[in-house]
Protein backbone atom coordinates (compact mmCIF):
# COMPACT_ATOMS: atom_id res chain seq x y z
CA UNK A 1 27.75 -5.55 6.14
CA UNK A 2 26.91 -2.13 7.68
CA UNK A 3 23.39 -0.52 6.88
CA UNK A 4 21.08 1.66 8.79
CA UNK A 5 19.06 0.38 11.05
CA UNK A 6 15.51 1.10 9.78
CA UNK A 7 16.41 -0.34 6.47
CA UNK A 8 18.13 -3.93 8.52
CA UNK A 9 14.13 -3.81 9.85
CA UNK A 10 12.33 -3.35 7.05
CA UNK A 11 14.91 -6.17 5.21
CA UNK A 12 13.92 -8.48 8.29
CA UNK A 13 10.10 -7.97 7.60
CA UNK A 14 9.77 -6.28 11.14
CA UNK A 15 8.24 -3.27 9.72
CA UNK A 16 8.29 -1.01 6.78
CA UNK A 17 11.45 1.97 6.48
CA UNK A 18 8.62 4.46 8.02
CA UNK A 19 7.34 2.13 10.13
CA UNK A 20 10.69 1.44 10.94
CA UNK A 21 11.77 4.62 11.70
CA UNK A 22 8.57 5.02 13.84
CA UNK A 23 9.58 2.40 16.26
CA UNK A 24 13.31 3.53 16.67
CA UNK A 25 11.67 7.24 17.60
CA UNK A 26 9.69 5.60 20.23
CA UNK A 27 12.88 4.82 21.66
CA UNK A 28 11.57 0.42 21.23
CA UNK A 29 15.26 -0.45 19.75
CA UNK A 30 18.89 -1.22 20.84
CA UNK A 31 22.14 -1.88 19.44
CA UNK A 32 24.55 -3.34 21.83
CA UNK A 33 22.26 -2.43 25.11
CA UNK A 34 22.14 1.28 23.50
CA UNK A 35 18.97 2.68 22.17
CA UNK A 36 18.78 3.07 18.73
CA UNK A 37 19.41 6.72 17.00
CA UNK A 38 17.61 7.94 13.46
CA UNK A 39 20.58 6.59 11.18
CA UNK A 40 22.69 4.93 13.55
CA UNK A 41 24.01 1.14 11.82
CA UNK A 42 24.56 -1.54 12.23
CA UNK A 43 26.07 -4.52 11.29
CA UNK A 44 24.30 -8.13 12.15
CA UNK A 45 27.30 -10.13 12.06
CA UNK A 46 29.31 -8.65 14.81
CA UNK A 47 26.65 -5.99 16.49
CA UNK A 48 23.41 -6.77 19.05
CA UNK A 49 20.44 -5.41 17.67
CA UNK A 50 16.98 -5.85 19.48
CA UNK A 51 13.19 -4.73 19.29
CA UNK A 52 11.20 -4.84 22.23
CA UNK A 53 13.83 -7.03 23.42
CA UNK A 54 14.15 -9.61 21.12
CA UNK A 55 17.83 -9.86 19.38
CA UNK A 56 17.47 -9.62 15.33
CA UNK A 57 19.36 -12.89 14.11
CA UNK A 58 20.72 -13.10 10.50
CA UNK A 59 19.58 -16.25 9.84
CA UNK A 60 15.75 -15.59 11.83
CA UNK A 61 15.59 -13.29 8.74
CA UNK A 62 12.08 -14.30 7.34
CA UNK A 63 11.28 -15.58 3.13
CA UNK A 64 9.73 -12.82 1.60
CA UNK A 65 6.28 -13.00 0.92
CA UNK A 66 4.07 -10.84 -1.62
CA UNK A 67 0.56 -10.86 -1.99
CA UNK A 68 -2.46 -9.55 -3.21
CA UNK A 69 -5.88 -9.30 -1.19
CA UNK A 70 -9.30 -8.28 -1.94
CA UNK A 71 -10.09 -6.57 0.52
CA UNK A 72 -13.75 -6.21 2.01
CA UNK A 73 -15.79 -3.18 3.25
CA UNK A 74 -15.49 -2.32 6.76
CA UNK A 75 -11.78 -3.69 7.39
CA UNK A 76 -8.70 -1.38 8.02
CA UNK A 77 -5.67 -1.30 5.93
CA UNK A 78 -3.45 -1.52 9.03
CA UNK A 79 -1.47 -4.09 11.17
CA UNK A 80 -2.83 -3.20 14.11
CA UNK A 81 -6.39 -1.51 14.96
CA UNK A 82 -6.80 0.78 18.31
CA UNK A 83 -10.65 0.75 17.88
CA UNK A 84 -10.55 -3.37 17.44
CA UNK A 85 -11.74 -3.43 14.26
CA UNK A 86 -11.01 -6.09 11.53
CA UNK A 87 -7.69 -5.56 10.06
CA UNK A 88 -6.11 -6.98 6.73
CA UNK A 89 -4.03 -9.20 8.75
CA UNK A 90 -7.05 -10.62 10.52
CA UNK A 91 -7.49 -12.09 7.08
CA UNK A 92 -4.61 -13.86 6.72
CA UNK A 93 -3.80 -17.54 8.42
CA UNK A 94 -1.74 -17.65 11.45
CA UNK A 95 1.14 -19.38 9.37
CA UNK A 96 1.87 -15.90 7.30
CA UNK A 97 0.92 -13.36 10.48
CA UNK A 98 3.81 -15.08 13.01
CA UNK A 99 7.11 -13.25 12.74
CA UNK A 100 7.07 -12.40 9.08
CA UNK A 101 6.38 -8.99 9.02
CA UNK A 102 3.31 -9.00 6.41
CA UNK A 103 2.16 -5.11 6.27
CA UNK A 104 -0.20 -3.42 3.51
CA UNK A 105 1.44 -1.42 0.63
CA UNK A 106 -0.58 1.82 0.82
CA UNK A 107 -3.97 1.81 2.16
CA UNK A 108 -7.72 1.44 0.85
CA UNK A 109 -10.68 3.88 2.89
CA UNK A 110 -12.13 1.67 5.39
CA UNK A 111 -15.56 1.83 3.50
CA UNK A 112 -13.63 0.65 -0.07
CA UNK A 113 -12.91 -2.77 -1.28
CA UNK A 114 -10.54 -4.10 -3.52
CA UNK A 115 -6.92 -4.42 -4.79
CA UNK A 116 -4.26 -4.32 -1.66
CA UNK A 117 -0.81 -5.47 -2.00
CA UNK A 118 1.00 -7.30 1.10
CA UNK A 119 4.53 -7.95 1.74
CA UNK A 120 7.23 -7.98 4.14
CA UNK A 121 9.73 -6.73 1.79
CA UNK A 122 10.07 -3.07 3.36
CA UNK A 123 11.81 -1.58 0.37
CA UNK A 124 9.81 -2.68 -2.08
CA UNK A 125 6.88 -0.81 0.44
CA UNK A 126 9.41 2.17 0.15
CA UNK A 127 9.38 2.63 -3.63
CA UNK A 128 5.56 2.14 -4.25
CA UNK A 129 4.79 3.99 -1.97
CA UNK A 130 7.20 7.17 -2.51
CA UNK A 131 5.61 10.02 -4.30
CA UNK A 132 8.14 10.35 -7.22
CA UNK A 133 6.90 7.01 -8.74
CA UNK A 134 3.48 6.65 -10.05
CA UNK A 135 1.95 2.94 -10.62
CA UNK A 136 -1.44 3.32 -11.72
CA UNK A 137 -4.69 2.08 -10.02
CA UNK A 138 -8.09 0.96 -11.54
CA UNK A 139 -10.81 1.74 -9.38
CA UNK A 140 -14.58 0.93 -10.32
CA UNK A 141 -16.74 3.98 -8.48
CA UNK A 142 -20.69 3.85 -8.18
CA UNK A 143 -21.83 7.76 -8.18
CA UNK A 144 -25.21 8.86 -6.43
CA UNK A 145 -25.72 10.84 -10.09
CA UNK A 146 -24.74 11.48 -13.43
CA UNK A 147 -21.73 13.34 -14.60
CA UNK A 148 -21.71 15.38 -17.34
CA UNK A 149 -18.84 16.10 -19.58
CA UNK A 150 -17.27 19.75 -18.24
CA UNK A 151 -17.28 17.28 -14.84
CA UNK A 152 -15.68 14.41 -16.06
CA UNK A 153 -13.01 17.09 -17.96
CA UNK A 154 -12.41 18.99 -14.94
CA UNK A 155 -12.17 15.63 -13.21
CA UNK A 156 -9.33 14.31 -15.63
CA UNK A 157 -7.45 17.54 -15.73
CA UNK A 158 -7.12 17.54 -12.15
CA UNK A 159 -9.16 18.89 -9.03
CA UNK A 160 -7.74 21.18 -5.98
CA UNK A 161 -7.90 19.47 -2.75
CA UNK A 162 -6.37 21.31 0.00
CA UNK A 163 -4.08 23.84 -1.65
CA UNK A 164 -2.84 21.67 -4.34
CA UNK A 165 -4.05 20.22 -7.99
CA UNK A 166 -4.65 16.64 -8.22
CA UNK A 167 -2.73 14.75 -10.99
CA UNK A 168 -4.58 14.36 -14.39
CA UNK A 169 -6.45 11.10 -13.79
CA UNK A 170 -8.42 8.76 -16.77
CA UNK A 171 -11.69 8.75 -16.11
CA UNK A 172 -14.95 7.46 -18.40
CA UNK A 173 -18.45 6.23 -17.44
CA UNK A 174 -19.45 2.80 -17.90
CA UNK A 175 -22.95 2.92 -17.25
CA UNK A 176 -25.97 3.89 -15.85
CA UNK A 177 -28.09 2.87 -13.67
CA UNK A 178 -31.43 4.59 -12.72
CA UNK A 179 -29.86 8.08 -11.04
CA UNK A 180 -26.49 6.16 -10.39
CA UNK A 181 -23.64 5.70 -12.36
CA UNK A 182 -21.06 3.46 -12.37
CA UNK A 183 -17.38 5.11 -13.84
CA UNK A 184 -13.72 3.65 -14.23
CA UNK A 185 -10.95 6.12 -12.68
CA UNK A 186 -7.14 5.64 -12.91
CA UNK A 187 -4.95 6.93 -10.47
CA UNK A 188 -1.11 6.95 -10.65
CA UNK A 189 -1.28 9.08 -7.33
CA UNK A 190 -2.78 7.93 -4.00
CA UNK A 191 -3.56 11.17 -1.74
CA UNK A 192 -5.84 10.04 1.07
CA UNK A 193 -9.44 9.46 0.28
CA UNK A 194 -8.62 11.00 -2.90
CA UNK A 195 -11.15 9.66 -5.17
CA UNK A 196 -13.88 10.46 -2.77
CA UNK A 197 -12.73 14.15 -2.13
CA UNK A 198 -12.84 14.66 -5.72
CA UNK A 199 -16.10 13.54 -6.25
CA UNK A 200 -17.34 15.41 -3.49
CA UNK A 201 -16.00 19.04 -4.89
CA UNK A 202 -18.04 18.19 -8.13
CA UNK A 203 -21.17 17.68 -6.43
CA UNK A 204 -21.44 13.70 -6.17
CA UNK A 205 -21.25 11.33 -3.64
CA UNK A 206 -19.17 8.09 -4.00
CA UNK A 207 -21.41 4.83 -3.22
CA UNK A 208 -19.05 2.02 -3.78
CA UNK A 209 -15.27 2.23 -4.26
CA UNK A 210 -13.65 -0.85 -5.44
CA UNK A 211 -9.51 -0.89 -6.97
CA UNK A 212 -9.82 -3.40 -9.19
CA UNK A 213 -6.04 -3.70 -10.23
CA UNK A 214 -2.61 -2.45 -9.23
CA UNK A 215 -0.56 -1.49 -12.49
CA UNK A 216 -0.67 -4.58 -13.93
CA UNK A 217 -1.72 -7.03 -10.67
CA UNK A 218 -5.64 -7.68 -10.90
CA UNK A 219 -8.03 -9.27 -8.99
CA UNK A 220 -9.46 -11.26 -12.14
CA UNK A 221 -7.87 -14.72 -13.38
CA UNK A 222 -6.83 -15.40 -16.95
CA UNK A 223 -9.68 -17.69 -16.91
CA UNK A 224 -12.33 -14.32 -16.07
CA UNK A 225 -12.83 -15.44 -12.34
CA UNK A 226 -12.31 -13.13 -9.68
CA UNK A 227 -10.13 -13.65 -6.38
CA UNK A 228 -12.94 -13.67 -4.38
CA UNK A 229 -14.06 -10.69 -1.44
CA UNK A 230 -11.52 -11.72 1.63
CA UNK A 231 -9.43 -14.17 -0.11
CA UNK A 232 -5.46 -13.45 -1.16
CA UNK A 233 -3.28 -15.35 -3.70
CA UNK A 234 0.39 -14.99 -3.66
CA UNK A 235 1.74 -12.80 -6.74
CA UNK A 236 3.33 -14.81 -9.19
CA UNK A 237 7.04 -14.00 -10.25
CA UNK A 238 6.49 -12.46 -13.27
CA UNK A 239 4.03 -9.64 -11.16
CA UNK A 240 6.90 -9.51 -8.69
CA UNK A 241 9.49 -8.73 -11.15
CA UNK A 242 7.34 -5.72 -12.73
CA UNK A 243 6.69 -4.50 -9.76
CA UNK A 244 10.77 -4.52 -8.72
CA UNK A 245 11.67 -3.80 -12.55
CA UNK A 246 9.93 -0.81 -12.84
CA UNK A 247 10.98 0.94 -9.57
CA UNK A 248 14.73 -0.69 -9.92
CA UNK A 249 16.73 2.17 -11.22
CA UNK A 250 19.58 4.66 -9.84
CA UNK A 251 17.28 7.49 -8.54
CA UNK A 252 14.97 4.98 -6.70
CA UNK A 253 17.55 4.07 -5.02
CA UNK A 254 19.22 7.25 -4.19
CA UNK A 255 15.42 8.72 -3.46
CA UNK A 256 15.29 5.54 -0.91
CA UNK A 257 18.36 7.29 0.57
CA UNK A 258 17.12 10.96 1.23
């Protein structure tokens, strides 16, 4: 079968479709000894297709994997690090880093913890990920003050941040503590450091940023325990089928297209 080949990488787990399209630009992939153009295809039973020099096999085509981490302060929400600091993968045993093509869905601030979704499936990466669709997030955010209501109204009706209003957002405080207070914000857009920047144009500065759950994925049990700080579980099916149910319709996959 023919298909372009960012979307034969991101089906092999190799990278996600921009990722994907990343590596072809940098010139890293061949079909049949020829380097790879932006939506040139390909087709894996009768074509050569390498990365870096390494032919792309259809049966070497990895099990997908999905999975949730909590992710700790201080690590990045990338495969690979310049600076050499902790990455998500770092967390994850050699046995699901080798070859399968396990990359973060989205990304948390270096400084926040929480909810992070991993897979190798690079179109399910695609539609969470593209801007039309809008799976809400549950963050828990410590505050170095205390809102007042006109804030927390201007804050769910949407803030500018560089030239352009934030969606409307659910926001409500949880408690206090001292000076500090602790509020619940849900997001069903993820512009970068977006809860932060918010917070920042009303006056307050965010102390802790933790997502607690991804539409319906959470880091708590049925039982009330939490996946603990570091840790991953594999998402059960049900999860996996919400997630691919929800974004599984015609315009997804003609937006996937464009």
């Amino acid at each position: 079968m023919t298909e372009r080949v960012q979307k034969i990488l991101s089906q092999w787990g190799i990278a996600s479709r921009r990722q994907a399209e990343k590596i072809i630009l940098a010139g890293r992939v061949k079909l049949n000894g020829q380097i790879v153009q932006l939506g040139d295809k390909a087709d894996l039973a009768i074509d050569k297709l390498e990365v870096d020099g390494k032919e792309i096999k259809t049966q070497n085509r990895p099990q997908l994997v999905y999975l949730l981490l909590n992710k700790p302060g201080n690590v990045v929400s990338t495969c690979y690090d310049p600076q050499n600091r902790t990455t998500v993968l770092d967390l994850l045993p050699d046995k699901l880093k080798e070859g399968k093509g396990i990359h973060p869905v989205g990304r948390l601030d270096f400084e926040s913890t929480g909810a992070l979704l991993l897979t190798n499936d690079g179109e399910l990466t695609l539609s969470l990920t593209h801007p039309r669709y809008h799976l809400p997030k549950t963050y828990r955010v410590w505050l170095d003050n205390c809102p007042n209501q006109n804030d927390l109204t201007r804050w769910r009706k949407g803030i500018m941040i560089s030239g352009r209003k934030t969606l409307p957002a659910q926001v409500k405080v949880i408690k206090h503590h001292r000076k500090h207070t602790l509020i619940e914000v849900i997001l069903t857009e993820g512009r970068n450091r977006q809860i932060r920047r918010v917070a920042e144009q009303l006056g307050f500065k965010v102390l802790e940023l933790h997502r607690t759950s991804i539409g319906s994925i959470s880091l708590q049990f049925a039982d009330g325990s939490l996946l603990p700080s570091g840790h991953y579980r594999y998402l059960q099916p049900t999860e996996i089928s919400l997630l691919k149910n929800k974004f599984n319709s015609k315009s997804l996959k003609l937006a996937a297209l464009n």
